[in-house]
PDB file of N, CA and C in Angstrom:
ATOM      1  N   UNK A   1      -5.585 -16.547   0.639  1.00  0.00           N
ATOM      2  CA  UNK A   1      -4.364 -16.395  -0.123  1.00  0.00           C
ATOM      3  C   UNK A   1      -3.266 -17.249   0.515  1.00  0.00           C
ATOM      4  N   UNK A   2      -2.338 -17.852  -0.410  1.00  0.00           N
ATOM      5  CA  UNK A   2      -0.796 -18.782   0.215  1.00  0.00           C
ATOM      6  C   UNK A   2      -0.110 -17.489  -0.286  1.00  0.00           C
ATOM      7  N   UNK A   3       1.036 -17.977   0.663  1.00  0.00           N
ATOM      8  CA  UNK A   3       2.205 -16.912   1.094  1.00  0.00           C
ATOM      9  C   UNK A   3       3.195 -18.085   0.421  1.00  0.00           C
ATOM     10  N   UNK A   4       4.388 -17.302   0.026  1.00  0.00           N
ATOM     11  CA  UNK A   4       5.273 -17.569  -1.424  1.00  0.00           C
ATOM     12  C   UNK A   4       6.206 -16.901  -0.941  1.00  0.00           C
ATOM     13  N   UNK A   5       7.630 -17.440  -0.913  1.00  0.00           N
ATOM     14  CA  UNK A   5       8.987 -17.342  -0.955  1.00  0.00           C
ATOM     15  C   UNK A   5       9.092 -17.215  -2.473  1.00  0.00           C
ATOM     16  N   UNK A   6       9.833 -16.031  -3.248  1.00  0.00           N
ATOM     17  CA  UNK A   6      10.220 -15.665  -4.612  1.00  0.00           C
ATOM     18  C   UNK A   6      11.811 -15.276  -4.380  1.00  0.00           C
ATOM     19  N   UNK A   7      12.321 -16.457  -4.783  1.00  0.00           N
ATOM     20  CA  UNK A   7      13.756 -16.555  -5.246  1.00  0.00           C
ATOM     21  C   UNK A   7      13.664 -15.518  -6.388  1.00  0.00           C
ATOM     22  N   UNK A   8      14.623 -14.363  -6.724  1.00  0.00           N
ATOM     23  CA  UNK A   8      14.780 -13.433  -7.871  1.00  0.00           C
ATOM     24  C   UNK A   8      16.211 -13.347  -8.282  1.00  0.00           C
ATOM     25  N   UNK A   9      16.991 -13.726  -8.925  1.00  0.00           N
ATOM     26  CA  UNK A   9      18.380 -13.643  -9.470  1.00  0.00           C
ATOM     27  C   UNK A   9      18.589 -12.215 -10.522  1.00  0.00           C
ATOM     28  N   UNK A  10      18.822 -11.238  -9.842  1.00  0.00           N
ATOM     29  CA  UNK A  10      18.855  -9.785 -10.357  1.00  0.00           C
ATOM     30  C   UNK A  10      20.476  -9.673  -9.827  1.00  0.00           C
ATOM     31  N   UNK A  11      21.768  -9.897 -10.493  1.00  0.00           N
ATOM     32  CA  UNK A  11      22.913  -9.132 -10.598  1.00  0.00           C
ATOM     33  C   UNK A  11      23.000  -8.413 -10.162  1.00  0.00           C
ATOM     34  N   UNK A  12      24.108  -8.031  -9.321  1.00  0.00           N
ATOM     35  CA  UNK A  12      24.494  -6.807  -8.248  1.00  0.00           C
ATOM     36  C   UNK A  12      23.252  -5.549  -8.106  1.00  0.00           C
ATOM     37  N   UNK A  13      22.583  -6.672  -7.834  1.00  0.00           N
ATOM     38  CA  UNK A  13      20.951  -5.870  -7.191  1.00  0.00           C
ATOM     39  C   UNK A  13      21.607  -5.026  -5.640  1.00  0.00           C
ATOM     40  N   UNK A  14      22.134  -6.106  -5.122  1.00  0.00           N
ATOM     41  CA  UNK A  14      22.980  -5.999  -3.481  1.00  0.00           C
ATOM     42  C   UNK A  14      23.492  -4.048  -3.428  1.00  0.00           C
ATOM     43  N   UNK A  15      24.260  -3.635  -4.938  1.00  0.00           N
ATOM     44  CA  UNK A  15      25.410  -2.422  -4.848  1.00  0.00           C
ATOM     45  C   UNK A  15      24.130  -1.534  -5.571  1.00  0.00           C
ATOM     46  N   UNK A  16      22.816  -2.049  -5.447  1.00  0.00           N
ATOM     47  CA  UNK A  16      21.909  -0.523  -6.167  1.00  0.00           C
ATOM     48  C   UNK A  16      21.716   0.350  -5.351  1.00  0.00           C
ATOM     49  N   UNK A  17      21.456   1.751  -5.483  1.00  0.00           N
ATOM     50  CA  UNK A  17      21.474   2.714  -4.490  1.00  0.00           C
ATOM     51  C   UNK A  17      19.983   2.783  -3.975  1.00  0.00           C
ATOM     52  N   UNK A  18      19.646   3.654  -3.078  1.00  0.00           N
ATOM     53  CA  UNK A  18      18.703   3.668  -2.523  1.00  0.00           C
ATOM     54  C   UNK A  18      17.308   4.508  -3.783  1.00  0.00           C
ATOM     55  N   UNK A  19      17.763   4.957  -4.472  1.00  0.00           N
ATOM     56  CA  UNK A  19      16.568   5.654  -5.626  1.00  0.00           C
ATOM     57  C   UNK A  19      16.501   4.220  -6.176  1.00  0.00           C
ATOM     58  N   UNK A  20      17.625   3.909  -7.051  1.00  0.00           N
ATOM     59  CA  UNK A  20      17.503   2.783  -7.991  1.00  0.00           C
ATOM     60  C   UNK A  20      16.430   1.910  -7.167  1.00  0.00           C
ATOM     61  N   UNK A  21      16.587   1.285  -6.018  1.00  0.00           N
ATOM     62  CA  UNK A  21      15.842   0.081  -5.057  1.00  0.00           C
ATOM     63  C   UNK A  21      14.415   0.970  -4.928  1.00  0.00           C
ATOM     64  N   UNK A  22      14.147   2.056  -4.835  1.00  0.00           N
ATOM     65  CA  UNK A  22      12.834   3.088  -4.974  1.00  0.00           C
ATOM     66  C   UNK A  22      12.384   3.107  -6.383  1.00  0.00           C
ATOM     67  N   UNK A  23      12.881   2.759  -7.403  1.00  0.00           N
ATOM     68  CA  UNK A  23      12.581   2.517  -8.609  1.00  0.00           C
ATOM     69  C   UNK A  23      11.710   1.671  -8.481  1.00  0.00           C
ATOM     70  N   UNK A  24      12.697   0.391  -8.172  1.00  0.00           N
ATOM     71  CA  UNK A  24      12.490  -0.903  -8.509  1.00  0.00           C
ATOM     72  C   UNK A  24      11.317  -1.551  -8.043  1.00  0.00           C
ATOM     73  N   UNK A  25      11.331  -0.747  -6.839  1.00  0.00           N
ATOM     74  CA  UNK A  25       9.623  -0.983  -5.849  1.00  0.00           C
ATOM     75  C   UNK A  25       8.799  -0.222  -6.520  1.00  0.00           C
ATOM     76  N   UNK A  26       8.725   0.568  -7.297  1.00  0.00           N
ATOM     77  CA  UNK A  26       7.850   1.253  -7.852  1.00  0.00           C
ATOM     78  C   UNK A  26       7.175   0.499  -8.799  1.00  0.00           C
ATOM     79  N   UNK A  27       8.411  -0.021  -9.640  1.00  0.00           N
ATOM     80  CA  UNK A  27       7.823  -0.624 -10.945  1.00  0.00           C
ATOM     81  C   UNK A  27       7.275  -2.202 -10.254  1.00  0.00           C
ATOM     82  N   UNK A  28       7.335  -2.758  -9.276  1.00  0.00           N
ATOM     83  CA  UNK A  28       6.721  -4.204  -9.021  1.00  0.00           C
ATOM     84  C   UNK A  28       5.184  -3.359  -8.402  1.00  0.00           C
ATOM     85  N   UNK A  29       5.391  -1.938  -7.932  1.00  0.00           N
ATOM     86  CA  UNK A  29       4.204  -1.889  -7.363  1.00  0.00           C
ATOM     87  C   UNK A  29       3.019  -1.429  -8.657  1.00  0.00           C
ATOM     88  N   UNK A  30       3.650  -0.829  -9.606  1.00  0.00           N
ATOM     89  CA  UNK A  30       2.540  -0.441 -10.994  1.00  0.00           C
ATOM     90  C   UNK A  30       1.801  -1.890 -11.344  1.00  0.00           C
ATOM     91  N   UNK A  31       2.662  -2.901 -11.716  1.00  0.00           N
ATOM     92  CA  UNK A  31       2.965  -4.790 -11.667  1.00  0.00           C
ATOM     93  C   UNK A  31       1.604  -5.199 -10.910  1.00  0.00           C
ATOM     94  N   UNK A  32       1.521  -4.695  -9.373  1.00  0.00           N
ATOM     95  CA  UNK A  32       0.611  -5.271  -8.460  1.00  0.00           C
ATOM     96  C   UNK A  32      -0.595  -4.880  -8.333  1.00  0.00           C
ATOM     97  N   UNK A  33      -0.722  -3.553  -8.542  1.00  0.00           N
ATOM     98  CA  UNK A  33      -2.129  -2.779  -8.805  1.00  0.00           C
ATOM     99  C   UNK A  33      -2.446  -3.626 -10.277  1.00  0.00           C
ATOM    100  N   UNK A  34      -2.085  -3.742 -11.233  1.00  0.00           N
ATOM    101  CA  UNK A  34      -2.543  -4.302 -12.497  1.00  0.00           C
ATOM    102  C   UNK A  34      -3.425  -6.111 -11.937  1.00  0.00           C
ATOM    103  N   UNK A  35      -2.318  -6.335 -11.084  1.00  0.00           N
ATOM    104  CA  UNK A  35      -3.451  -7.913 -10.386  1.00  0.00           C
ATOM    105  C   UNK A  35      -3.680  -7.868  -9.591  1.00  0.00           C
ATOM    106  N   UNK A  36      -4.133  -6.730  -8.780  1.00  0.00           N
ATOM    107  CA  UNK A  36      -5.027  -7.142  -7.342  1.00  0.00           C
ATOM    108  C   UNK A  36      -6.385  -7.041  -7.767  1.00  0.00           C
ATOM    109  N   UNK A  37      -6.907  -7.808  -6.383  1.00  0.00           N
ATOM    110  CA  UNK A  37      -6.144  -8.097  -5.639  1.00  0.00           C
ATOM    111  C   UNK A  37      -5.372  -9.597  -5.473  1.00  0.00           C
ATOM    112  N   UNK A  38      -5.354 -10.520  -6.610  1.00  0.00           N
ATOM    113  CA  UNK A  38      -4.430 -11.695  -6.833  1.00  0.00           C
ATOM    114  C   UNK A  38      -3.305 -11.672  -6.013  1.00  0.00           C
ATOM    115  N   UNK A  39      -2.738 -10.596  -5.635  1.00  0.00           N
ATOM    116  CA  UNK A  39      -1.179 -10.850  -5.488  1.00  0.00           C
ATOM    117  C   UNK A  39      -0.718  -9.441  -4.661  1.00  0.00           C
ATOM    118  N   UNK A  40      -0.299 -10.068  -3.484  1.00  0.00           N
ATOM    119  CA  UNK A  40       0.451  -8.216  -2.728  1.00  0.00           C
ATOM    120  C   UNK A  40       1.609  -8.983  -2.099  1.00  0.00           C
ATOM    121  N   UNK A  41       2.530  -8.153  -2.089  1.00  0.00           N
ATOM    122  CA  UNK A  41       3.617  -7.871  -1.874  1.00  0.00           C
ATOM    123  C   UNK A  41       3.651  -7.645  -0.313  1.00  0.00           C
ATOM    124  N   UNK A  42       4.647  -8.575   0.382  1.00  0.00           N
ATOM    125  CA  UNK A  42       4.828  -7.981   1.857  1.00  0.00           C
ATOM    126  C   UNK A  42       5.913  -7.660   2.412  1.00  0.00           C
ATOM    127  N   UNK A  43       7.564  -8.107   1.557  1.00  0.00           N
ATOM    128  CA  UNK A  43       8.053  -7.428   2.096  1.00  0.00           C
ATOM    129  C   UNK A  43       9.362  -7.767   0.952  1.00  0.00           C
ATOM    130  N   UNK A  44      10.961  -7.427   0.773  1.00  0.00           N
ATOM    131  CA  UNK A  44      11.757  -8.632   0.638  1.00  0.00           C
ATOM    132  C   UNK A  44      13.549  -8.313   0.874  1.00  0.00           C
ATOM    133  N   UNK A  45      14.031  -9.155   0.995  1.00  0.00           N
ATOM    134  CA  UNK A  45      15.379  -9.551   1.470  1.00  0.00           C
ATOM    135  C   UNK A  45      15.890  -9.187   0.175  1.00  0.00           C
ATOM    136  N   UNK A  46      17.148  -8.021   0.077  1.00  0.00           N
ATOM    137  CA  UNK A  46      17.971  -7.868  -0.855  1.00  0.00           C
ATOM    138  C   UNK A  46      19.296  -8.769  -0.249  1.00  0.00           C
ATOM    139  N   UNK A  47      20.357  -9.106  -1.471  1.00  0.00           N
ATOM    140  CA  UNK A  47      21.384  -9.710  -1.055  1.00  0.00           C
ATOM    141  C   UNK A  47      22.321  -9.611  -2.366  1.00  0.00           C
ATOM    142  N   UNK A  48      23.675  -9.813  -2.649  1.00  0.00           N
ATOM    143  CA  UNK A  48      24.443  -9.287  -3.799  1.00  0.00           C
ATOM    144  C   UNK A  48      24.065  -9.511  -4.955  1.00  0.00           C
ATOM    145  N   UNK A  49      23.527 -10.597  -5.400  1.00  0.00           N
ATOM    146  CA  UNK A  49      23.204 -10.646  -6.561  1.00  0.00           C
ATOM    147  C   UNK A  49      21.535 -11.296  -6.591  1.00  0.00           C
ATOM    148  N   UNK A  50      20.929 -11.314  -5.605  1.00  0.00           N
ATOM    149  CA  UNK A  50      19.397 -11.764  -5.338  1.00  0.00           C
ATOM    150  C   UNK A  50      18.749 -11.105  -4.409  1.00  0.00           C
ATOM    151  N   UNK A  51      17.184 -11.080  -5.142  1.00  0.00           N
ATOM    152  CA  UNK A  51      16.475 -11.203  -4.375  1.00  0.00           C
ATOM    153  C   UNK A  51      15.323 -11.909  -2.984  1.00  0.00           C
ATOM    154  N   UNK A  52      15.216 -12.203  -2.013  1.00  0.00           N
ATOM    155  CA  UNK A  52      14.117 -13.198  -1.294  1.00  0.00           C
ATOM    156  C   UNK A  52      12.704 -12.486  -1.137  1.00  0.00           C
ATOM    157  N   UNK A  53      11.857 -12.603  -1.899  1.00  0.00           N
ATOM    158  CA  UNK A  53      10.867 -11.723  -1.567  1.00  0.00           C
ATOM    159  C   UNK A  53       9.529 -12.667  -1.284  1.00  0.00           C
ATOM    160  N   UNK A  54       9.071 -12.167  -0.253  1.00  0.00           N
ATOM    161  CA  UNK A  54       7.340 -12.966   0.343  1.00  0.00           C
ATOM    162  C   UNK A  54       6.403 -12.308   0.049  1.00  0.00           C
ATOM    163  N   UNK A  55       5.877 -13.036  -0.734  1.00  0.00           N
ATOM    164  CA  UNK A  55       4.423 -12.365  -1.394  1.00  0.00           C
ATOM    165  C   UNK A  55       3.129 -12.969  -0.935  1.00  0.00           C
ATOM    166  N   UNK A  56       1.997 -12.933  -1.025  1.00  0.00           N
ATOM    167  CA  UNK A  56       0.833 -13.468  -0.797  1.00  0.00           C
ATOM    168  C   UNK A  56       0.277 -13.656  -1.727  1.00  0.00           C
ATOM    169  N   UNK A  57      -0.628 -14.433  -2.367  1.00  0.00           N
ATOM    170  CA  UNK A  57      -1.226 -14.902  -4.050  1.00  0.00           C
ATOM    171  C   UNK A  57      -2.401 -15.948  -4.006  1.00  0.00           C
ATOM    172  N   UNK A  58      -2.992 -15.559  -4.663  1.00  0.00           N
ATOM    173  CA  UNK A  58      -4.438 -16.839  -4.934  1.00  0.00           C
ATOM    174  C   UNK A  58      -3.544 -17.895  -5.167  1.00  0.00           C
ATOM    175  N   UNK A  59      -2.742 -17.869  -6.389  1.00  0.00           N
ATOM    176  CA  UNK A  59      -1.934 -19.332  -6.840  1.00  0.00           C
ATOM    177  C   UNK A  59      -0.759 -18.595  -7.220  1.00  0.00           C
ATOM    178  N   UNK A  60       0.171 -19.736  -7.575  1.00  0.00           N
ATOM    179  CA  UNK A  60       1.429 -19.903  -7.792  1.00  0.00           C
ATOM    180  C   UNK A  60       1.550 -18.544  -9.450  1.00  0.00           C
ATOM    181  N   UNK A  61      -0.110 -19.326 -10.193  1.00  0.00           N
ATOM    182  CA  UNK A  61       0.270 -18.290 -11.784  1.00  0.00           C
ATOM    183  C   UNK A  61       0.477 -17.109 -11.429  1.00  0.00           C
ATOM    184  N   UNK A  62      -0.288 -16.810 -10.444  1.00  0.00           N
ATOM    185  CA  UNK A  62      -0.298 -15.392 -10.327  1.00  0.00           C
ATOM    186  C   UNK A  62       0.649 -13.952 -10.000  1.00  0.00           C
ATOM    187  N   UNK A  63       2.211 -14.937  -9.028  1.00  0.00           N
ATOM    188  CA  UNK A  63       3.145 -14.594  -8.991  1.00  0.00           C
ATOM    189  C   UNK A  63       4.147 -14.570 -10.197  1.00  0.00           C
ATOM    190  N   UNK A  64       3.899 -15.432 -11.089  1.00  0.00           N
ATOM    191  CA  UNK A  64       4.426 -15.549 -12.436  1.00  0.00           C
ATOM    192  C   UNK A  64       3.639 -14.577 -13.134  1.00  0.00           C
ATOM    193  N   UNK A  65       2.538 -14.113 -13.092  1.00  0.00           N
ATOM    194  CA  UNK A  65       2.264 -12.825 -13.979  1.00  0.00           C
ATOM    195  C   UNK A  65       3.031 -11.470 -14.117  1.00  0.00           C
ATOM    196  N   UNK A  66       3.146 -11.598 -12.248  1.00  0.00           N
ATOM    197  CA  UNK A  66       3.439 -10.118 -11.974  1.00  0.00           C
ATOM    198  C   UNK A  66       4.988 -10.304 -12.405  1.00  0.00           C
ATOM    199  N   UNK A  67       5.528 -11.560 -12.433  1.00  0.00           N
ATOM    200  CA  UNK A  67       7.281 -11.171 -12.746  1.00  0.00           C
ATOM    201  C   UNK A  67       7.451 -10.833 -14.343  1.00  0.00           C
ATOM    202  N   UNK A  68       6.348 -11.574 -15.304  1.00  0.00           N
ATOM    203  CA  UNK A  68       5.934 -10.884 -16.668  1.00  0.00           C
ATOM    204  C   UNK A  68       5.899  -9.807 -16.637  1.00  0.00           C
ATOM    205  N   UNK A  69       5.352  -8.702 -15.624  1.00  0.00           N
ATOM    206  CA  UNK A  69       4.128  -7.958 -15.781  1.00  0.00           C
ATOM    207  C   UNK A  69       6.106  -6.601 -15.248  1.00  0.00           C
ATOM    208  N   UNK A  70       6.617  -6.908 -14.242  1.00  0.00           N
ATOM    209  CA  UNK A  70       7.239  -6.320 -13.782  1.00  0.00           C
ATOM    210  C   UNK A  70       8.468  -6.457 -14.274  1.00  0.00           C
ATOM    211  N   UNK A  71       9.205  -7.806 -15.139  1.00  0.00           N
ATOM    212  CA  UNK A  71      10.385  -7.566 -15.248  1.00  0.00           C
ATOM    213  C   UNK A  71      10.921  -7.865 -14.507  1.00  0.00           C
ATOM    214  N   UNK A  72      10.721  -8.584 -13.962  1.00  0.00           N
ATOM    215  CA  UNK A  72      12.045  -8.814 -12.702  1.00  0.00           C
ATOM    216  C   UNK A  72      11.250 -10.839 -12.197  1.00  0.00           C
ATOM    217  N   UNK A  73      12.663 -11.682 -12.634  1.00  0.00           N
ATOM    218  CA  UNK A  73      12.506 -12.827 -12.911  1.00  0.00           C
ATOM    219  C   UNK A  73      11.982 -13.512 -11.601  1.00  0.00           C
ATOM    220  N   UNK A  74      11.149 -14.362 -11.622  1.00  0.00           N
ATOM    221  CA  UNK A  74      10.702 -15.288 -10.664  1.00  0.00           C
ATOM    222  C   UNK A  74      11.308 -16.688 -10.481  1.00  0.00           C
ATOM    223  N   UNK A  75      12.878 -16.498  -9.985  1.00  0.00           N
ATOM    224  CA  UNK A  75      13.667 -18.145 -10.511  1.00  0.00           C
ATOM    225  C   UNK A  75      13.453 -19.188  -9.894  1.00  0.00           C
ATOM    226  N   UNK A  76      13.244 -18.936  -8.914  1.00  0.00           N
ATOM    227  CA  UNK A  76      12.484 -19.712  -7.921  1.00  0.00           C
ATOM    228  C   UNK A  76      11.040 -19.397  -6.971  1.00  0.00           C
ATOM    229  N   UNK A  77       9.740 -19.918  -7.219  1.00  0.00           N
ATOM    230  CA  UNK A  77       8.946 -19.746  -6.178  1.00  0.00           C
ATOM    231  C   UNK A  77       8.642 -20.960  -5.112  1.00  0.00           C
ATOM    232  N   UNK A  78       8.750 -20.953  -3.904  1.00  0.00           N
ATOM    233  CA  UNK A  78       8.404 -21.561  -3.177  1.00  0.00           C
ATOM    234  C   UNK A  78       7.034 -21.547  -2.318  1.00  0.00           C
ATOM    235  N   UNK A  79       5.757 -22.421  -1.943  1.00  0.00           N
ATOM    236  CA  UNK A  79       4.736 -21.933  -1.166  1.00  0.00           C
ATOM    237  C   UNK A  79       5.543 -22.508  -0.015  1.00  0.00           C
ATOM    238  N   UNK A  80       5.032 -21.186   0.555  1.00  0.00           N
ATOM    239  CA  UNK A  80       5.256 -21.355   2.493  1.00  0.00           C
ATOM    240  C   UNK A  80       4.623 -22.073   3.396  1.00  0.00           C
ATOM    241  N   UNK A  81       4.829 -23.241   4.171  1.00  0.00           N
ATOM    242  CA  UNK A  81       4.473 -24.175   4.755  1.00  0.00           C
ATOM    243  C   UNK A  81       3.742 -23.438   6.181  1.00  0.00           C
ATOM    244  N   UNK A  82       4.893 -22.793   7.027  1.00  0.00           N
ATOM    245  CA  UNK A  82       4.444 -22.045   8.186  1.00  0.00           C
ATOM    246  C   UNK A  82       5.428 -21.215   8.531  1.00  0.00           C
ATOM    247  N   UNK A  83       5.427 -20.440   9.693  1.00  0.00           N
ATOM    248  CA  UNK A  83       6.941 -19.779  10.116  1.00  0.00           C
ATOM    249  C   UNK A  83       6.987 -19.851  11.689  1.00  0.00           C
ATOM    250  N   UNK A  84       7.792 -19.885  11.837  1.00  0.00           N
ATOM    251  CA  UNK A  84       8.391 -19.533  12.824  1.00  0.00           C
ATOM    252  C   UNK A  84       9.548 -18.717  13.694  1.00  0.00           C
ATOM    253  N   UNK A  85       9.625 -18.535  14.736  1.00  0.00           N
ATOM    254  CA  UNK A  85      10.624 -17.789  15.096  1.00  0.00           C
ATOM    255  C   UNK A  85      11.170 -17.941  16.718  1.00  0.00           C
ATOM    256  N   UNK A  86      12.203 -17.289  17.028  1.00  0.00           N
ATOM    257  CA  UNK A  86      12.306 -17.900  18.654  1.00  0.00           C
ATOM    258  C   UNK A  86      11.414 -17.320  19.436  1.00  0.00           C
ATOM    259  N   UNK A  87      10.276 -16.931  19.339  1.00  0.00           N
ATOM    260  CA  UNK A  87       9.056 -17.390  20.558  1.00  0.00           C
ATOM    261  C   UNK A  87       8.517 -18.801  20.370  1.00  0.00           C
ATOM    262  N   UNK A  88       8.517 -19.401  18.904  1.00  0.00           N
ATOM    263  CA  UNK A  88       7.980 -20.449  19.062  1.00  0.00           C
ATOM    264  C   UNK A  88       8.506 -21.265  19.963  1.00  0.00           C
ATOM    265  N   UNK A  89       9.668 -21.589  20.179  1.00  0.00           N
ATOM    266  CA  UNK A  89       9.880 -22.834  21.290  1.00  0.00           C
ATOM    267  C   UNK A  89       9.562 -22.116  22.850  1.00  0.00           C
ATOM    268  N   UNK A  90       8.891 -21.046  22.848  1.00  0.00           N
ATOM    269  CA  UNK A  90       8.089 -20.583  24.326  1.00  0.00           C
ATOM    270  C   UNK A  90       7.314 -21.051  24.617  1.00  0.00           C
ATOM    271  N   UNK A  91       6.674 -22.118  24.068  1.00  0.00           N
ATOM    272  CA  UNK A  91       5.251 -22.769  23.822  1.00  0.00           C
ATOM    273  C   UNK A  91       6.042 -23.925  24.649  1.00  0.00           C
ATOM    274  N   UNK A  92       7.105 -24.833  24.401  1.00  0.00           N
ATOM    275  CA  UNK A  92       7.165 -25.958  25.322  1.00  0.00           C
ATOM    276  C   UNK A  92       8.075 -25.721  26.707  1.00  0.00           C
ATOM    277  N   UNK A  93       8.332 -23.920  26.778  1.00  0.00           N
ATOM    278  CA  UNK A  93       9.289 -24.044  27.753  1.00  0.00           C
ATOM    279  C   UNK A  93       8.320 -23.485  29.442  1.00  0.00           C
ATOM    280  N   UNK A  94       7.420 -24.315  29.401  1.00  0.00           N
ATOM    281  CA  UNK A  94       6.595 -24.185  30.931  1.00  0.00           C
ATOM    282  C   UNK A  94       6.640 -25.058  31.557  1.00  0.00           C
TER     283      UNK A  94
END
């Protein structure tokens, strides 16, 4: 599976309460059982009016199903190259 950055433009998503955001995971998770295992969900970044969410997927369609499937727009997908973080530069500091 490639791992996918999903840009989501959902309007004062940022001011939803904590049920509403328990909703909302609910209904992408009904969404994900319908295509697995194509497509799981690992985690995602709320922010005022967007979402950043990282998913895992056979292909790119398949993240476009589930935003069909769930309602909640896919405005941007990106595939993920690699990641990193600050341990990585621990590797040249010996």
């Amino acid at each position: 599976m490639k791992a996918y950055m999903i840009e989501r433009d959902i309007p004062g998503v940022g001011a939803m309460t904590g049920d509403e955001l328990c909703g909302a995971a609910a209904t992408s998770c009904k969404a994900l059982a319908q295509l697995a295992p194509k497509v799981q969900w690992q985690h995602s970044y709320v922010t005022g009016d967007k979402t950043f969410c990282i998913y895992l997927a056979d292909d790119e369609s398949a993240i476009h199903e589930h935003a069909r499937l769930s309602g909640f727009p896919a405005t941007k997908v990106t595939p993920i190259a690699g990641q990193i973080d600050p341990t990585t530069g621990d590797a040249h500091a010996g």
